[in-house]
Protein backbone atom coordinates (compact mmCIF):
# COMPACT_ATOMS: atom_id res chain seq x y z
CA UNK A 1 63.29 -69.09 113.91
CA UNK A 2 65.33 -72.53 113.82
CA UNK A 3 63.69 -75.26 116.22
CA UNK A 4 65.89 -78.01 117.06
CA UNK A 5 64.86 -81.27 118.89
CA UNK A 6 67.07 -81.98 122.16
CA UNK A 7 66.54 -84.67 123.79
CA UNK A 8 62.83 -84.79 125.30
CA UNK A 9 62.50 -80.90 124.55
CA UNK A 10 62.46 -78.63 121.53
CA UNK A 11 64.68 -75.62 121.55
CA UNK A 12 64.18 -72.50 119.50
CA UNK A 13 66.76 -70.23 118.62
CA UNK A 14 65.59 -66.41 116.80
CA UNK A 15 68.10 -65.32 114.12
CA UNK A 16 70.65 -62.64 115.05
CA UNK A 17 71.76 -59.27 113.14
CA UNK A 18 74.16 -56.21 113.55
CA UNK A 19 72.31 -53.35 112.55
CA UNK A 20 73.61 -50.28 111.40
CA UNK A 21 72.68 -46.54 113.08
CA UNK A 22 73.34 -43.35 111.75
CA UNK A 23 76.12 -41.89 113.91
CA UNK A 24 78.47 -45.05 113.19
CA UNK A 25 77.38 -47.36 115.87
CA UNK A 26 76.21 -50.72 115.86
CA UNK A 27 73.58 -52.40 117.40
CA UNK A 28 72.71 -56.36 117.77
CA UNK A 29 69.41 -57.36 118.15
CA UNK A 30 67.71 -61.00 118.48
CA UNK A 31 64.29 -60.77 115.90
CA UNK A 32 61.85 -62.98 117.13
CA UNK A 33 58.31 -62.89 114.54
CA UNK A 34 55.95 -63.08 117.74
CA UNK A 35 58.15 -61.00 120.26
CA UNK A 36 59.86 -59.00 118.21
CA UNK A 37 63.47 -57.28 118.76
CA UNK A 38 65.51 -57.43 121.81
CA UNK A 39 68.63 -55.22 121.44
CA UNK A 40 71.95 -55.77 122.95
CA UNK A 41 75.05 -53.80 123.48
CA UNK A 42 77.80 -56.49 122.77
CA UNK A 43 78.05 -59.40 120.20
CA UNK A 44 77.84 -61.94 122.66
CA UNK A 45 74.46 -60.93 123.08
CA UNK A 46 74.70 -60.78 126.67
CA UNK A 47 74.24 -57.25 127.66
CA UNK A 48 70.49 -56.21 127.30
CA UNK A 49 69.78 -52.65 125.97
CA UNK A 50 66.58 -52.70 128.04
CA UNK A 51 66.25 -48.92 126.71
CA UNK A 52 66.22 -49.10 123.24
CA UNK A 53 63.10 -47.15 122.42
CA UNK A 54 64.83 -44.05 124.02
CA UNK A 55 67.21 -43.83 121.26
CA UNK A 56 65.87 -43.02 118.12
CA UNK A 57 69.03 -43.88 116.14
CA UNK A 58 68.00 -47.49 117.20
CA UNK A 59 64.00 -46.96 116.58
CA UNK A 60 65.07 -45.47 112.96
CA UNK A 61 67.20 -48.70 112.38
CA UNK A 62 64.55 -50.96 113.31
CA UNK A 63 62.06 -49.28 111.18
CA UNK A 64 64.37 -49.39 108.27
CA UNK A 65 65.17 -53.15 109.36
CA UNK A 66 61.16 -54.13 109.59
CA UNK A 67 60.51 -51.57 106.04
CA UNK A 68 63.24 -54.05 104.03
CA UNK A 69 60.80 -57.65 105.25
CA UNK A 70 63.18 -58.27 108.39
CA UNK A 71 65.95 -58.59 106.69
CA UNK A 72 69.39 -56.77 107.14
């Protein structure tokens, strides 16, 4: 996570990956090392997959993402 001072705040932005799933699809997903993953269905990251633990496509992925150190 990248902290950057702005002004009288500091602002903290969590990396960003495309992971791939099995069937061809990919997801995006914000990794945050407290909060962990928040998946989203575009890349402009504005379309919250509030769901994501339904699909296990995306629960395989994350394992696999988690297995390699968070890395993609």
């Amino acid at each position: 996570m990248t902290c950057i001072r702005f002004g009288g705040a500091i602002v903290c932005v969590s990396p960003n990956f495309r992971l791939p799933l099995e069937d061809g699809r990919r997801v995006f997903m914000e990794w945050h090392s407290y909060l962990g993953p928040t998946f989203f269905h575009d890349r402009a990251m504005s379309r919250i997959n509030e769901t994501w633990y339904e699909d296990p496509l995306i629960c395989k992925a994350l394992d696999w993402f988690t297995g390699r150190g968070c890395r993609a």
